[in-house]
Protein backbone atom coordinates (compact mmCIF):
# COMPACT_ATOMS: atom_id res chain seq x y z
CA UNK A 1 5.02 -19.62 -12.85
CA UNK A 2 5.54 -17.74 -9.35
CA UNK A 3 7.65 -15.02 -9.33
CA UNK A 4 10.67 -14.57 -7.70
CA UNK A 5 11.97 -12.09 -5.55
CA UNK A 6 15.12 -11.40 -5.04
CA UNK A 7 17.32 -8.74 -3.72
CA UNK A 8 20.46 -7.95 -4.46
CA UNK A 9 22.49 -7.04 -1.73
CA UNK A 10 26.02 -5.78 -2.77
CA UNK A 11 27.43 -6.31 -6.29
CA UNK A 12 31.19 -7.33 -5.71
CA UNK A 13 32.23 -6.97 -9.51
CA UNK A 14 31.60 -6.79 -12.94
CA UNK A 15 33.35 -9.49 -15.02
CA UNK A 16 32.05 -8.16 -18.73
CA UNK A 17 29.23 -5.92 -20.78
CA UNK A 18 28.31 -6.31 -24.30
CA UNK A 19 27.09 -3.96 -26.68
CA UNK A 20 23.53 -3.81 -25.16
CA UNK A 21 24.68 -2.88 -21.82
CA UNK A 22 24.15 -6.58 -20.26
CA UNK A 23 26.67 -7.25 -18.02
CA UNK A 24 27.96 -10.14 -16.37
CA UNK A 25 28.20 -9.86 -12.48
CA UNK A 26 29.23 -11.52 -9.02
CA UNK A 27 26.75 -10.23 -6.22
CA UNK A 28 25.62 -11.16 -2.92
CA UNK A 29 22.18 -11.74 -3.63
CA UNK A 30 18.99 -12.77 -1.22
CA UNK A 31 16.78 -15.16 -3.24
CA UNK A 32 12.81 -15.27 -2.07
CA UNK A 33 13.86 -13.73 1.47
CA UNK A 34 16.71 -16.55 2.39
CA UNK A 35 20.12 -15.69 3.22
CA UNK A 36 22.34 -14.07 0.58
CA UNK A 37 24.29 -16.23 -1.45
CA UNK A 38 27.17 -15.40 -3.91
CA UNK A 39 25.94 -15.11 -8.17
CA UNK A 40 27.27 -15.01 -11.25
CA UNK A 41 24.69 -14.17 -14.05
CA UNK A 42 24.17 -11.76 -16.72
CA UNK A 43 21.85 -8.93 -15.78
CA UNK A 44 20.10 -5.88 -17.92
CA UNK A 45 21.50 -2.72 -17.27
CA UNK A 46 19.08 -2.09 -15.05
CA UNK A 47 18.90 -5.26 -13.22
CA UNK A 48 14.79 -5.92 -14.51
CA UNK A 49 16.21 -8.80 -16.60
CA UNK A 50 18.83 -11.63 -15.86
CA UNK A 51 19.77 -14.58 -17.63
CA UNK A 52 20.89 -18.05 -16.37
CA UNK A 53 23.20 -18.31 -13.51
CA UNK A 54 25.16 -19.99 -10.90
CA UNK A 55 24.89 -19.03 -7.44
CA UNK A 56 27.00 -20.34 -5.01
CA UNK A 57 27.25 -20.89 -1.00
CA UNK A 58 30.24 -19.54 0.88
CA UNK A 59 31.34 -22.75 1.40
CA UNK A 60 31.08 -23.49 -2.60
CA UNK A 61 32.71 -19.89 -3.29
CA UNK A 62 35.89 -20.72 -1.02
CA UNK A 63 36.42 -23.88 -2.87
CA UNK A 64 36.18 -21.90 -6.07
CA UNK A 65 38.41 -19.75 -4.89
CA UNK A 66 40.68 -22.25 -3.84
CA UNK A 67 40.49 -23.90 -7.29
CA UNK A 68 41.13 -20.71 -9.25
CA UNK A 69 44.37 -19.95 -6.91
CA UNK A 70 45.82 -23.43 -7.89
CA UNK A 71 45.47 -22.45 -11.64
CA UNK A 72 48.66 -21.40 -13.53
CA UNK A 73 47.19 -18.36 -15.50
């Protein structure tokens, strides 16, 4: 399997950790050199591991967005 690069250009928040220090986080993140897209995943504490994610265009994050501020929570 290839390996794939990615860079991880601003980390906007951190949603939770667990008791190994994983933590699940929404960045701006540049997959194999393409323009930066938003993620949420679950990465090691020192971002060498992540787990499965969603990542999201800005188009898809506004519409999220737009979603979550209809909710009554």
């Amino acid at each position: 399997m290839a390996d794939i690069k990615y860079e991880i250009k601003e980390t906007l928040g951190i949603l939770s950790e667990n008791n190994r220090g994983w933590s699940k986080q929404v960045n701006l993140i540049s997959w194999n050199d393409r323009e930066p897209k938003y993620d949420i995943r679950d990465w090691s504490p020192e971002h060498e591991k992540m787990g499965k994610g969603v990542t999201l265009s800005v188009e898809e994050m506004k519409k999220l967005r737009d979603l979550f501020n209809d909710l009554d929570l």
